[in-house]
C-alpha atoms as a PDB file:
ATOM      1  CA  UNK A   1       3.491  53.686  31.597  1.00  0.00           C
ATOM      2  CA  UNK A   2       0.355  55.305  30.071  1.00  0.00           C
ATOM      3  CA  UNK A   3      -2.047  52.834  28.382  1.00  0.00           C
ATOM      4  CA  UNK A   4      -2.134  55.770  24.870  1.00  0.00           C
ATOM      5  CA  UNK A   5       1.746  55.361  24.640  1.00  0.00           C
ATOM      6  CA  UNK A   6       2.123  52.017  25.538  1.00  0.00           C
ATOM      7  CA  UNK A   7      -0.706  51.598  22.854  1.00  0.00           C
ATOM      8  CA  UNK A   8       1.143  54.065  20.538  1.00  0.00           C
ATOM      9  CA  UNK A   9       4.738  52.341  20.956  1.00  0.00           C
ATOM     10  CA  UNK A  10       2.997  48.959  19.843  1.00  0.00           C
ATOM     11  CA  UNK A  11       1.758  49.989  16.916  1.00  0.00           C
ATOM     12  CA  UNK A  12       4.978  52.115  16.011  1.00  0.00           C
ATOM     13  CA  UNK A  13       7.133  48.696  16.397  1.00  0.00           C
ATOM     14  CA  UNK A  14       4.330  46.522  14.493  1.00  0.00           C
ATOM     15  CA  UNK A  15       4.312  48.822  11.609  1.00  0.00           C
ATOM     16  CA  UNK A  16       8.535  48.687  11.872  1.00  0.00           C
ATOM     17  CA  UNK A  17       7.881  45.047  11.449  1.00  0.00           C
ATOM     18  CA  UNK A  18       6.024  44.437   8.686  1.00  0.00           C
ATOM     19  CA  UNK A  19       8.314  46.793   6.937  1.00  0.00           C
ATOM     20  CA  UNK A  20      11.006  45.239   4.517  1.00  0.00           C
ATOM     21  CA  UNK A  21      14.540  45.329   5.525  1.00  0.00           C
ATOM     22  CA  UNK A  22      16.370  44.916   1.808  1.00  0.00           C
ATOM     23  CA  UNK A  23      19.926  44.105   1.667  1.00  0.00           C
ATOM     24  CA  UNK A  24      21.039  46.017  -1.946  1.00  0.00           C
ATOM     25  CA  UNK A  25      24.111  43.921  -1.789  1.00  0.00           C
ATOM     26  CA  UNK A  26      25.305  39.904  -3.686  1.00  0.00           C
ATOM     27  CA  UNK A  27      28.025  39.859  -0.863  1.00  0.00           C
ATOM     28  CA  UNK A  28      27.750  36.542   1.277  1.00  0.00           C
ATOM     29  CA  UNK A  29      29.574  38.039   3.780  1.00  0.00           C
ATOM     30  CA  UNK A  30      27.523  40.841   4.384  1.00  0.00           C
ATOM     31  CA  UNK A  31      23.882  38.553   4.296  1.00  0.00           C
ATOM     32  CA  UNK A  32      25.893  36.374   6.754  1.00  0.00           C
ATOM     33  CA  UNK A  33      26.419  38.658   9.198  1.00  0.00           C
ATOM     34  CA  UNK A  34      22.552  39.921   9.562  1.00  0.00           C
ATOM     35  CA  UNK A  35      21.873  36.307   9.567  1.00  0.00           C
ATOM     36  CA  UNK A  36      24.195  36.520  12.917  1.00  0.00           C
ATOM     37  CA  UNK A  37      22.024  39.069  14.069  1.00  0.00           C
ATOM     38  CA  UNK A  38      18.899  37.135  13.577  1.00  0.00           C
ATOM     39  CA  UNK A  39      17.581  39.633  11.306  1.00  0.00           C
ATOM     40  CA  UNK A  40      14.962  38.838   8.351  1.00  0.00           C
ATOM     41  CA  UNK A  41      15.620  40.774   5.410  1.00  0.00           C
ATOM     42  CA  UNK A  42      15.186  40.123   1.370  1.00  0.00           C
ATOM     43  CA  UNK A  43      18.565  40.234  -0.343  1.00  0.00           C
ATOM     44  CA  UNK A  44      17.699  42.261  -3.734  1.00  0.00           C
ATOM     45  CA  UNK A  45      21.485  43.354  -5.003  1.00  0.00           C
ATOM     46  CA  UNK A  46      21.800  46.152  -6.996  1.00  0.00           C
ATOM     47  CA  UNK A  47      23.289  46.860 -10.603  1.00  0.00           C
ATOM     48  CA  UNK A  48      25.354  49.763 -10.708  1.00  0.00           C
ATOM     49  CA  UNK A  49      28.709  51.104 -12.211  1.00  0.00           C
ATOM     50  CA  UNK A  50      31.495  50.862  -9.996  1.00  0.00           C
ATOM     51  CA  UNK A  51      33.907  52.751 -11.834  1.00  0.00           C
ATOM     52  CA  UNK A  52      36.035  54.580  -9.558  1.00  0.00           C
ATOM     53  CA  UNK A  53      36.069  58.862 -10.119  1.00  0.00           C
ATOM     54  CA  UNK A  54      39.284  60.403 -11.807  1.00  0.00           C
ATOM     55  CA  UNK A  55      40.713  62.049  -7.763  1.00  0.00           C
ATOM     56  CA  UNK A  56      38.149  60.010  -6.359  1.00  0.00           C
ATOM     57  CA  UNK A  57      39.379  59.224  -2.298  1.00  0.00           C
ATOM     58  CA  UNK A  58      38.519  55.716  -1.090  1.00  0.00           C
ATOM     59  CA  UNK A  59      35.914  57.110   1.136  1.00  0.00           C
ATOM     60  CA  UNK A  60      34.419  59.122  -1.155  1.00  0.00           C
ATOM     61  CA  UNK A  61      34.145  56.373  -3.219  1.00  0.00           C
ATOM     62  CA  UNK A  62      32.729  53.351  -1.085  1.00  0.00           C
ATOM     63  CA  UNK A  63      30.374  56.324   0.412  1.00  0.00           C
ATOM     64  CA  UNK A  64      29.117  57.295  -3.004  1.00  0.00           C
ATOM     65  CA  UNK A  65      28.395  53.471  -3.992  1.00  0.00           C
ATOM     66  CA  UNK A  66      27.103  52.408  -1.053  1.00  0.00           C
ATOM     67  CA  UNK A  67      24.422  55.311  -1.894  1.00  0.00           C
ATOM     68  CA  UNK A  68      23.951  54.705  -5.422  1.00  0.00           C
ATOM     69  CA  UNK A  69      22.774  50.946  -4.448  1.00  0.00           C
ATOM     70  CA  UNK A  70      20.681  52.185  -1.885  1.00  0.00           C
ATOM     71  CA  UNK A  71      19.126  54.604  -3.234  1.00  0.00           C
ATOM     72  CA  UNK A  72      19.000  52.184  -6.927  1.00  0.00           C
ATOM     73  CA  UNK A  73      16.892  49.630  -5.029  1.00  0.00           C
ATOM     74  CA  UNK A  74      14.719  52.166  -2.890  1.00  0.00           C
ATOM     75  CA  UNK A  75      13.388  53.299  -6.213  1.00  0.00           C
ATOM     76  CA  UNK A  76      11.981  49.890  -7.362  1.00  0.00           C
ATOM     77  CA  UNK A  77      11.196  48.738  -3.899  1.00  0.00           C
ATOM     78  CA  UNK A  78       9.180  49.453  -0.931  1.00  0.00           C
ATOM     79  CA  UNK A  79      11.144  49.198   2.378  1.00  0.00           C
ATOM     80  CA  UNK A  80      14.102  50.207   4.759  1.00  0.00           C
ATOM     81  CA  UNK A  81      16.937  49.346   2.320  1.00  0.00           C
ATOM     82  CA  UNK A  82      20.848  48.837   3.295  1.00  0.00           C
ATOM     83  CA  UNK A  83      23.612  49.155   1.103  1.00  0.00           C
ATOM     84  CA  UNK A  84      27.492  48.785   1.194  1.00  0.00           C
ATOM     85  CA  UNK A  85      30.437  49.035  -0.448  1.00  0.00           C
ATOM     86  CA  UNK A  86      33.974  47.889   0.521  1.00  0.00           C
ATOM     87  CA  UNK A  87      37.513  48.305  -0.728  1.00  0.00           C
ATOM     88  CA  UNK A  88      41.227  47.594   0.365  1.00  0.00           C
ATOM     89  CA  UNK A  89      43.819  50.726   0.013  1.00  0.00           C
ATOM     90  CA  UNK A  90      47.241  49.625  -0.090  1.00  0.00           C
ATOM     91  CA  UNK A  91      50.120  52.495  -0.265  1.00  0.00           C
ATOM     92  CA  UNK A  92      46.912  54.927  -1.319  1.00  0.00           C
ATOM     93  CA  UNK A  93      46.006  52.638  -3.956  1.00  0.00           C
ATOM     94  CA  UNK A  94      42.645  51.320  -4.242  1.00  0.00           C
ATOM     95  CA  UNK A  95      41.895  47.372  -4.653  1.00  0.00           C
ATOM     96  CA  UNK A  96      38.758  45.816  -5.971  1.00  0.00           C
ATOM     97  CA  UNK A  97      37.871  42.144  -6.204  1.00  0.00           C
ATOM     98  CA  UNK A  98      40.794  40.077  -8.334  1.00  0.00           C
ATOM     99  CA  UNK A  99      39.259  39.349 -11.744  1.00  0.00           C
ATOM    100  CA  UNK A 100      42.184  36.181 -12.208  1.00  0.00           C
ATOM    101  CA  UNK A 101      44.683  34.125 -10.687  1.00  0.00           C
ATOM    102  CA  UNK A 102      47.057  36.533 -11.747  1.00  0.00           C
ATOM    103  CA  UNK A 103      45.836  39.656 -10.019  1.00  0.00           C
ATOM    104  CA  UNK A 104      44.979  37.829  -6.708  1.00  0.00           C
ATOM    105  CA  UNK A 105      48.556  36.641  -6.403  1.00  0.00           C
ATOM    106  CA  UNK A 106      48.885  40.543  -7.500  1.00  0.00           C
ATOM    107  CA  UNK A 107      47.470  41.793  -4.763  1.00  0.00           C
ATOM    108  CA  UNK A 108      48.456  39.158  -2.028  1.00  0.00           C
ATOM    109  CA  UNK A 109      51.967  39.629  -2.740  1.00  0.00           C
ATOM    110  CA  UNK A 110      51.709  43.482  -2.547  1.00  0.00           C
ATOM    111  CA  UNK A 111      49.630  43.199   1.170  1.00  0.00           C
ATOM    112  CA  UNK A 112      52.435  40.525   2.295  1.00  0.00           C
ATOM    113  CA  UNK A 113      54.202  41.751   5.410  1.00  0.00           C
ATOM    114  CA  UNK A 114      52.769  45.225   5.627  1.00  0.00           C
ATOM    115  CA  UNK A 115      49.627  47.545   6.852  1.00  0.00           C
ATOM    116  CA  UNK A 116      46.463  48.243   4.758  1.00  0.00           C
ATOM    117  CA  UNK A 117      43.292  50.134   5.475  1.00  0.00           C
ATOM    118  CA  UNK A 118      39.497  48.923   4.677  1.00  0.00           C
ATOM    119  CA  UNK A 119      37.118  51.022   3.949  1.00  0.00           C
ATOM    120  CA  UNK A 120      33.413  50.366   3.727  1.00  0.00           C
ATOM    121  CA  UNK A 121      30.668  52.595   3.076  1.00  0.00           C
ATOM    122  CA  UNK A 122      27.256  52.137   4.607  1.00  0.00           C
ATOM    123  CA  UNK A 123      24.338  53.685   3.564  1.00  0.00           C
ATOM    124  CA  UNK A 124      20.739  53.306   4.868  1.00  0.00           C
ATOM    125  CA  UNK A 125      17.414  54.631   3.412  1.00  0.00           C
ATOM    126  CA  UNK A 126      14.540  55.139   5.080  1.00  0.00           C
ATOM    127  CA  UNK A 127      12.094  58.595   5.039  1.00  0.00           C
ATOM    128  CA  UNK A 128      16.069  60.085   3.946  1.00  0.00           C
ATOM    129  CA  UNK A 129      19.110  58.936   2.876  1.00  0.00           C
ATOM    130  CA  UNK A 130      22.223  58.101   5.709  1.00  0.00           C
ATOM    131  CA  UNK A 131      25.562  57.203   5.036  1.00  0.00           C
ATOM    132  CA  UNK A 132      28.882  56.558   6.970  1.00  0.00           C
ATOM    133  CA  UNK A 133      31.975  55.885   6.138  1.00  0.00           C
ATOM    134  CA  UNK A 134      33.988  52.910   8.365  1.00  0.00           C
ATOM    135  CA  UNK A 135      38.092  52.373   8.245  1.00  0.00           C
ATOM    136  CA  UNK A 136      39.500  49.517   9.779  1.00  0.00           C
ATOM    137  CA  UNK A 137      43.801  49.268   9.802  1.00  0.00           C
ATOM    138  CA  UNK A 138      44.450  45.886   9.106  1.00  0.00           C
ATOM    139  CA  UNK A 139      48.363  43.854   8.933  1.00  0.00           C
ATOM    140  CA  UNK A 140      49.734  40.874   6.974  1.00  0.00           C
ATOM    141  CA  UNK A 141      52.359  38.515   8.070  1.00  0.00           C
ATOM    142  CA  UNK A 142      55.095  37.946   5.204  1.00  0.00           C
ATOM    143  CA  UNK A 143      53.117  35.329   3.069  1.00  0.00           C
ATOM    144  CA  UNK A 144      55.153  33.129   1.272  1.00  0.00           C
ATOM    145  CA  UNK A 145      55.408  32.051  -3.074  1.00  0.00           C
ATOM    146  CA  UNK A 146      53.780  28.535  -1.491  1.00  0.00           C
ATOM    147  CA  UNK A 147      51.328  29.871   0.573  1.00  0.00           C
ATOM    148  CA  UNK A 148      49.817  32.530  -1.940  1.00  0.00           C
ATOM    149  CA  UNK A 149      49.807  29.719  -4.207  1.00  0.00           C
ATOM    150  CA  UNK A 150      47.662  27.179  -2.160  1.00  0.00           C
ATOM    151  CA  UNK A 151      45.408  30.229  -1.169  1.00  0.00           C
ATOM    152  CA  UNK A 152      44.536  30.796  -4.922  1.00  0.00           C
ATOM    153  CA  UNK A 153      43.927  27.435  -5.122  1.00  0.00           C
ATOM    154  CA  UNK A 154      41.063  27.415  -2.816  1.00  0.00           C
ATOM    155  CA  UNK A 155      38.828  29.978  -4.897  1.00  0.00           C
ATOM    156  CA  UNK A 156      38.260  32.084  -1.477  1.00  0.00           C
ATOM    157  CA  UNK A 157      40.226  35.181  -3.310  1.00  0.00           C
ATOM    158  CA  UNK A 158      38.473  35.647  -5.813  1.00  0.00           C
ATOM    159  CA  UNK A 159      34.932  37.833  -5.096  1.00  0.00           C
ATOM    160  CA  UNK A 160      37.016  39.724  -2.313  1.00  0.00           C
ATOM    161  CA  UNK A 161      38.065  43.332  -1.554  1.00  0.00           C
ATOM    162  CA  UNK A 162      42.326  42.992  -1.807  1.00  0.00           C
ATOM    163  CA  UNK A 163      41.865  39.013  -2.708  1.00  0.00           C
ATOM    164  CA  UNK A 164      41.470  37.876   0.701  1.00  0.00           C
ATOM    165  CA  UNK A 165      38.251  37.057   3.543  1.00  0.00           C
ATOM    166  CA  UNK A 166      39.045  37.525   6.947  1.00  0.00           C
ATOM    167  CA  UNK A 167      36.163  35.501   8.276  1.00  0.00           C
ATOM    168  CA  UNK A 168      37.912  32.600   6.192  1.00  0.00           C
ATOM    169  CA  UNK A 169      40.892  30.786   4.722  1.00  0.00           C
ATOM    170  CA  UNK A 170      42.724  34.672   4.923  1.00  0.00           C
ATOM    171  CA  UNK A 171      42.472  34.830   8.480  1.00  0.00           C
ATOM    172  CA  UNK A 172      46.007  33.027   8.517  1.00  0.00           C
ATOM    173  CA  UNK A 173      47.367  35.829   7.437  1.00  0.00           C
ATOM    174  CA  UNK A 174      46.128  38.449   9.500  1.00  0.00           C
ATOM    175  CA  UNK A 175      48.830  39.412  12.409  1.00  0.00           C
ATOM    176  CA  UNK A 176      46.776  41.900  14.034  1.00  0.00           C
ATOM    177  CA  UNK A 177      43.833  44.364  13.165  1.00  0.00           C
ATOM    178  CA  UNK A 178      43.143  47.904  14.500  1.00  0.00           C
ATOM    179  CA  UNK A 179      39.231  48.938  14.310  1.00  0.00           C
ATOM    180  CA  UNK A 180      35.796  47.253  13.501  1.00  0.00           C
ATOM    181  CA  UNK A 181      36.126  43.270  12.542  1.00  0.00           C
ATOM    182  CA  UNK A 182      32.825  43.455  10.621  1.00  0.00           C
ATOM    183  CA  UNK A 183      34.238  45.862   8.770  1.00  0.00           C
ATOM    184  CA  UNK A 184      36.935  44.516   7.235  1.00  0.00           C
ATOM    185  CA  UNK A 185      34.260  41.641   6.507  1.00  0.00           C
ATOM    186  CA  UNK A 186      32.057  44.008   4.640  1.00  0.00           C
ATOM    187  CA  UNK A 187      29.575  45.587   7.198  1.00  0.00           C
ATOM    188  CA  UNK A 188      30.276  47.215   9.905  1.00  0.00           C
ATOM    189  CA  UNK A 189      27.600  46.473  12.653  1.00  0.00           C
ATOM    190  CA  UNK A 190      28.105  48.881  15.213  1.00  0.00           C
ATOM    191  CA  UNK A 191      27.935  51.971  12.599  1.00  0.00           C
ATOM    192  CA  UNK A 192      24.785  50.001  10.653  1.00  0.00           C
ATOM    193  CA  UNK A 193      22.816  50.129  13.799  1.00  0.00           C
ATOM    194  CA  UNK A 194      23.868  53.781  14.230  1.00  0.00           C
ATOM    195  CA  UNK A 195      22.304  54.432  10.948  1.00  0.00           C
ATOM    196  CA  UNK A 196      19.310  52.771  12.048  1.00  0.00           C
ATOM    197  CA  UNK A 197      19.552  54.803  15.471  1.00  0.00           C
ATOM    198  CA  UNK A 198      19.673  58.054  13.507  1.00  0.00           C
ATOM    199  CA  UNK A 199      16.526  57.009  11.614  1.00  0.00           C
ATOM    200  CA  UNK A 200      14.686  56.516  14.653  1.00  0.00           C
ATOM    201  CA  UNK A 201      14.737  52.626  14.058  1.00  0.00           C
ATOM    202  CA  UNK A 202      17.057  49.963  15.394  1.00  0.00           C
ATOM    203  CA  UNK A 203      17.704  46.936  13.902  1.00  0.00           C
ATOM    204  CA  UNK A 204      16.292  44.963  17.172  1.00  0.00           C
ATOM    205  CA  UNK A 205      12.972  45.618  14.698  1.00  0.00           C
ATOM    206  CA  UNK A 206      13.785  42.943  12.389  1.00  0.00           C
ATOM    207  CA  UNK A 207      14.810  40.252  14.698  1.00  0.00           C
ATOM    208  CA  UNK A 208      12.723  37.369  15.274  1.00  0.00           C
END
C-alpha cells in the first residue's frame, strides 16, 4: 500500500473514533444490542411527540420518528447520532407500548394465535440525514387466559411495542418469525450498519 494512504486511512479511522456514537433512544433493548456489538456509544434519549398522523402508515410513521429523534439530539449534540422507532401492526392497526394491565392483556389476547408485522424505523445522522424502514412478520401460538395472566405479572409487557419482548419472557410465545430478529427487538443490525455503510462509516469504528 502507499505510505500517503496508508497514512491518510489512519487518520480518517482515528478521527471516526474519537467521534461520538449517540444512541437518541431510553430502549434497553436497543443499548443492549450495541453492547453485543462491542460498540461504545453515549445513550442521550430524545423527547419528542409520538402522536401518530391522521392516514399516517406504520412505516411512515416509525420512519418519521426515528428522524425526529435523530435529528432532535443532533441539534444539541456533537456526533454520529442513531435513532429508532418501533411498533407492532396487528390487522393494520398500530400498537404502542401498553400503558396498564388492562391494555397489555388487550393486546396479547388480540396477537394470540395469529400473524403480526414489526416495523422499526432507523435513522442515522451524520454530514446528512439516512433512514430505513425494517418489517419483520412475526406469529403467536394461541396463548391462554392463564398464561397472559402470569405474563402480566412479570412486568416484561409493559415498556414494549404490542406488550411483549422477544429477547425475553415473550419468546414462549413466538411459533415462528419471518425477517430480521433484531428487528422485532428494536434495531435492526444488518440495515443500521447499512446506514453507516451509506455514510461512508461502519460501525466496526466504534468497537473496542
Amino acid at each position: 500500500m502507499d505510505q500517503r494512504k496508508g497514512d491518510e486511512r489512519r487518520q480518517s479511522v482515528e478521527a471516526r473514533t474519537e467521534t461520538n456514537l449517540i444512541l437518541a433512544s431510553a430502549s434497553p433493548r436497543r443499548a443492549e444490542l450495541l453492547r453485543q456489538l462491542g460498540l461504545r456509544f453515549q445513550v442521550q434519549p430524545a423527547d419528542i411527540d409520538e402522536t401518530i398522523g391522521k392516514n399516517e402508515s406504520p412505516d411512515d410513521y416509525v420512519r418519521r420518528l426515528a428522524v425526529e429523534k435523530a435529528e432532535a439530539i443532533s441539534l444539541v449534540s456533537e456526533g454520529v447520532v442513531l435513532g429508532a422507532d418501533t411498533v407492532v401492526v396487528h390487522r393494520n392497526q398500530i400498537l404502542g407500548k401498553p400503558h396498564n394491565p388492562q391494555g397489555a392483556r388487550e393486546m396479547l389476547h388480540a396477537l394470540s394465535g395469529s400473524w403480526h408485522e414489526v416495523y422499526t424505523g432507523t435513522a442515522l445522522v451524520t454530514d446528512a440525514t439516512r433512514s430505513s424502514v425494517t418489517r419483520t412478520k412475526v406469529k403467536f401460538k394461541a396463548i391462554s387466559d392463564r398464561e397472559v395472566e402470569r405474563y402480566i405479572e412479570t412486568e416484561e409487557p409493559f415498556d414494549k411495542a404490542g406488550a411483549y419482548g422477544i429477547q425475553g419472557i415473550g419468546s414462549l410465545f413466538v411459533e415462528r418469525i419471518e425477517g430480521s430478529y433484531s428487528n422485532v427487538m428494536g434495531l435492526p443490525l444488518y440495515e443500521t450498519e447499512a446506514l453507516f455503510l451509506e455514510s461512508g462509516d461502519s460501525v466496526w469504528a466504534w468497537r473496542g
